[in-house]
Protein backbone atom coordinates (compact mmCIF):
# COMPACT_ATOMS: atom_id res chain seq x y z
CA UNK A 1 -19.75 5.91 -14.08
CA UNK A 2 -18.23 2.49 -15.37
CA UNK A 3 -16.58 2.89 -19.35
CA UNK A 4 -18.76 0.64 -21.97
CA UNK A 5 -17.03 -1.36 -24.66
CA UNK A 6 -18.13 1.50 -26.69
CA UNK A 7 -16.12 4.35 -24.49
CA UNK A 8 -12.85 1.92 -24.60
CA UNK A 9 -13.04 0.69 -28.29
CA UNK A 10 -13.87 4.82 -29.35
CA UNK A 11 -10.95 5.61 -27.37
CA UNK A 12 -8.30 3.09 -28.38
CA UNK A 13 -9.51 3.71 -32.01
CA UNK A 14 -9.18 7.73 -32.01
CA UNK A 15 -5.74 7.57 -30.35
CA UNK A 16 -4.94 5.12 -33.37
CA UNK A 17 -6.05 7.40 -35.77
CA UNK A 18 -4.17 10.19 -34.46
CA UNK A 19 -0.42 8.61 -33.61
CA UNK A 20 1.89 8.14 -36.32
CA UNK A 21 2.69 4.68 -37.41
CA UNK A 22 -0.04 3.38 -34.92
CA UNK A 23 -2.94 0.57 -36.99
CA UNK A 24 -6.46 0.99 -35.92
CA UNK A 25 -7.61 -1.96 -34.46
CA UNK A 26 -10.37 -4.27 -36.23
CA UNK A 27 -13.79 -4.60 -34.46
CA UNK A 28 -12.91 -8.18 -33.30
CA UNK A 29 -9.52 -6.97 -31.69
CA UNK A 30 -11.55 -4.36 -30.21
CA UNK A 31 -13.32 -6.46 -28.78
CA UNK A 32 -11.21 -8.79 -27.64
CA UNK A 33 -8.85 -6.15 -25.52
CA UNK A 34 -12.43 -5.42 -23.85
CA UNK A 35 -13.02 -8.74 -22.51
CA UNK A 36 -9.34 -9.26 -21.79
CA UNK A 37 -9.54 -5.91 -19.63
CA UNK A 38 -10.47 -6.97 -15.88
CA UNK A 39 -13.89 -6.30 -14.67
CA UNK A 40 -12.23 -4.62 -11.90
CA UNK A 41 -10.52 -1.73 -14.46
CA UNK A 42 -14.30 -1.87 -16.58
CA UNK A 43 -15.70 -0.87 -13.82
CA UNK A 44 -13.52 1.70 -11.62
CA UNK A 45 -12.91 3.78 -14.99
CA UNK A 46 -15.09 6.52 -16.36
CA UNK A 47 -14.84 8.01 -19.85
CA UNK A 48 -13.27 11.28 -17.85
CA UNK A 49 -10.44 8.76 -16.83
CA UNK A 50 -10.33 8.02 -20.89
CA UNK A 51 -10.04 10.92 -21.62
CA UNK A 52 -6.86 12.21 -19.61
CA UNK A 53 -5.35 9.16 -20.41
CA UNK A 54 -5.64 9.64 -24.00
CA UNK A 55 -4.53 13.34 -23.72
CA UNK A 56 -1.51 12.04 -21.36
CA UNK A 57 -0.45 10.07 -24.64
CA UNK A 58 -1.16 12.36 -27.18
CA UNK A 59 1.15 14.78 -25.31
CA UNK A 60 3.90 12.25 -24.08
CA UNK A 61 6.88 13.04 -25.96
CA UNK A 62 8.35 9.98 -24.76
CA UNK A 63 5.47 7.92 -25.60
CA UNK A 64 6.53 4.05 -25.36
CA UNK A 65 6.15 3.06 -29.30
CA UNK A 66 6.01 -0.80 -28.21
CA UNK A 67 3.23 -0.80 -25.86
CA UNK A 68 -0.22 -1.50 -27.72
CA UNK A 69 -2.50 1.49 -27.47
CA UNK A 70 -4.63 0.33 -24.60
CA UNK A 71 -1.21 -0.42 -22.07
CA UNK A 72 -0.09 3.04 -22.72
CA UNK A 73 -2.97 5.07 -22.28
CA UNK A 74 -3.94 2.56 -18.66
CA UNK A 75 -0.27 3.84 -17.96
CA UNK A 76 -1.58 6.94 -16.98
CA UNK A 77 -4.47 5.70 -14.88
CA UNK A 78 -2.34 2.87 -12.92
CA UNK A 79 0.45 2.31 -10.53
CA UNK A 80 3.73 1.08 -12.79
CA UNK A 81 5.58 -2.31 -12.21
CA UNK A 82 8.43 -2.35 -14.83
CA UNK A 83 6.97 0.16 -16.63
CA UNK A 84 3.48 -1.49 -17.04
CA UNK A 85 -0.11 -1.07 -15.41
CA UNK A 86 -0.65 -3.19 -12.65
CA UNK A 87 -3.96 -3.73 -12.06
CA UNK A 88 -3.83 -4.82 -8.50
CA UNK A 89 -2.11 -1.94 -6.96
CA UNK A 90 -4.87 0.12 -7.96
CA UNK A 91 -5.15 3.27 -9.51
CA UNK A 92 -2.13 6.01 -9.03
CA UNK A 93 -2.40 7.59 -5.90
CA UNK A 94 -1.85 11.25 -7.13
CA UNK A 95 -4.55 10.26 -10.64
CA UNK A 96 -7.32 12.86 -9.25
CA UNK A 97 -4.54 16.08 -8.28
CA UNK A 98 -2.76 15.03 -12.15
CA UNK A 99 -6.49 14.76 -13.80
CA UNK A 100 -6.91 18.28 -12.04
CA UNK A 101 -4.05 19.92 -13.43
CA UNK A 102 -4.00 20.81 -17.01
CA UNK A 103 -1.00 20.02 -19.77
CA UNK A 104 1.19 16.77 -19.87
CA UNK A 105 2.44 15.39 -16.57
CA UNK A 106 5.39 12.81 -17.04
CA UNK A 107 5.10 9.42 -15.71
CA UNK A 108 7.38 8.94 -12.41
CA UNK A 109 10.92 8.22 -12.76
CA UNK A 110 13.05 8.90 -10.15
CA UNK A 111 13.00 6.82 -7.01
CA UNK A 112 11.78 9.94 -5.13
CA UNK A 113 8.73 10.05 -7.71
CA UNK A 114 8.17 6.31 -7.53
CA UNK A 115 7.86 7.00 -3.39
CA UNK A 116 4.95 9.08 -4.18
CA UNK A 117 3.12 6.41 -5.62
CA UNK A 118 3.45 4.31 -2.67
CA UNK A 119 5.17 1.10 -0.88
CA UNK A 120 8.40 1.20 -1.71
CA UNK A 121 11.40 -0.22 -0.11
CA UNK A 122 14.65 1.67 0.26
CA UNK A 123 15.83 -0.90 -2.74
CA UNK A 124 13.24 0.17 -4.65
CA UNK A 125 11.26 -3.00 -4.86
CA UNK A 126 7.54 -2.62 -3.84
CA UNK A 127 6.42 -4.01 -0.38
CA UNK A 128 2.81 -5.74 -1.06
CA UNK A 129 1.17 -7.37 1.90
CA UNK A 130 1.13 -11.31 1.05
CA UNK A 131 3.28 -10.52 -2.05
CA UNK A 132 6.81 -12.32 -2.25
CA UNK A 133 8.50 -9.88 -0.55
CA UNK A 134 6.30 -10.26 2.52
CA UNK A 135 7.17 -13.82 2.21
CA UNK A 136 10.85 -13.29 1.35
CA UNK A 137 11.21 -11.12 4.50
CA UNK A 138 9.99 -13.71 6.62
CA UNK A 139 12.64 -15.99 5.41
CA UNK A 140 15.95 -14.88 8.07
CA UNK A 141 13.06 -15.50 11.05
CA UNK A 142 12.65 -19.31 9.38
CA UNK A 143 16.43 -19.21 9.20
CA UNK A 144 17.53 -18.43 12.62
CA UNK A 145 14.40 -20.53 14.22
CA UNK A 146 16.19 -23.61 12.57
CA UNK A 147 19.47 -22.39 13.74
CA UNK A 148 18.37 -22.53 17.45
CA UNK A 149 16.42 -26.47 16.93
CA UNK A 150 19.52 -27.84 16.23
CA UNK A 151 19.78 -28.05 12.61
């Protein structure tokens, strides 16, 4: 079942209220990280998803102190790029066997953990099909076509 404004503003708010140093948002800002959130994330979470997330974070001793509330806890939900949600990859491969488990789980770190979650390259940039390394790769095939025209 989709999360309501209600389920993301309650969450963002407790986890607030419960991290030192951390301002509960206003009602407007509330409400503005809701409509800023893509319908594609409203819709494919569920307040279970909420609520690992916001356990994740409570129990993250390496919690990221500059992230606003909402960009940690989707941390836990998302594949990373640089450390941050990305939306389009989806959610982590491994979220339901780490929502199964109980206690903290860390966030991947190692290149061997970041394989786990999927398209990597042996440089550890992320292969997407159509993304610029698609396009990048087909760059040396452009190059040596030209080579043999002549130019």
């Amino acid at each position: 079942m989709a999360i309501t404004a209600k389920d993301f503003a309650g969450a963002v708010g407790a986890i607030s209220e419960l991290l030192p140093y951390a301002k509960r948002p206003s009602v407007d800002a509330q409400l503005l990280l809701w409509t800023t959130l893509p319908l594609q994330v409203q819709q494919e979470l569920s307040s279970h998803h909420l609520a690992y997330a916001s356990a994740q974070l409570l129990l993250d001793p390496a919690r990221p102190q500059e992230l606003a509330i909402p960009v940690a806890l989707l941390r836990y939900l998302y594949r990373l790029e640089n450390g941050l949600p990305n939306f389009n990859w989806g959610l982590r491969l491994d979220l339901e066997q780490r929502m199964a488990r109980s206690g903290f789980q860390p966030l991947p770190t190692s290149q061997l953990e970041l394989d786990a979650q999927g398209r990597l390259l042996h440089d550890g940039a992320r292969h997407e099909p159509g993304g610029v390394l698609a396009q990048l790769a087909a760059l040396p095939e452009l190059n040596h076509d030209c080579r043999g025209q002549g130019r």
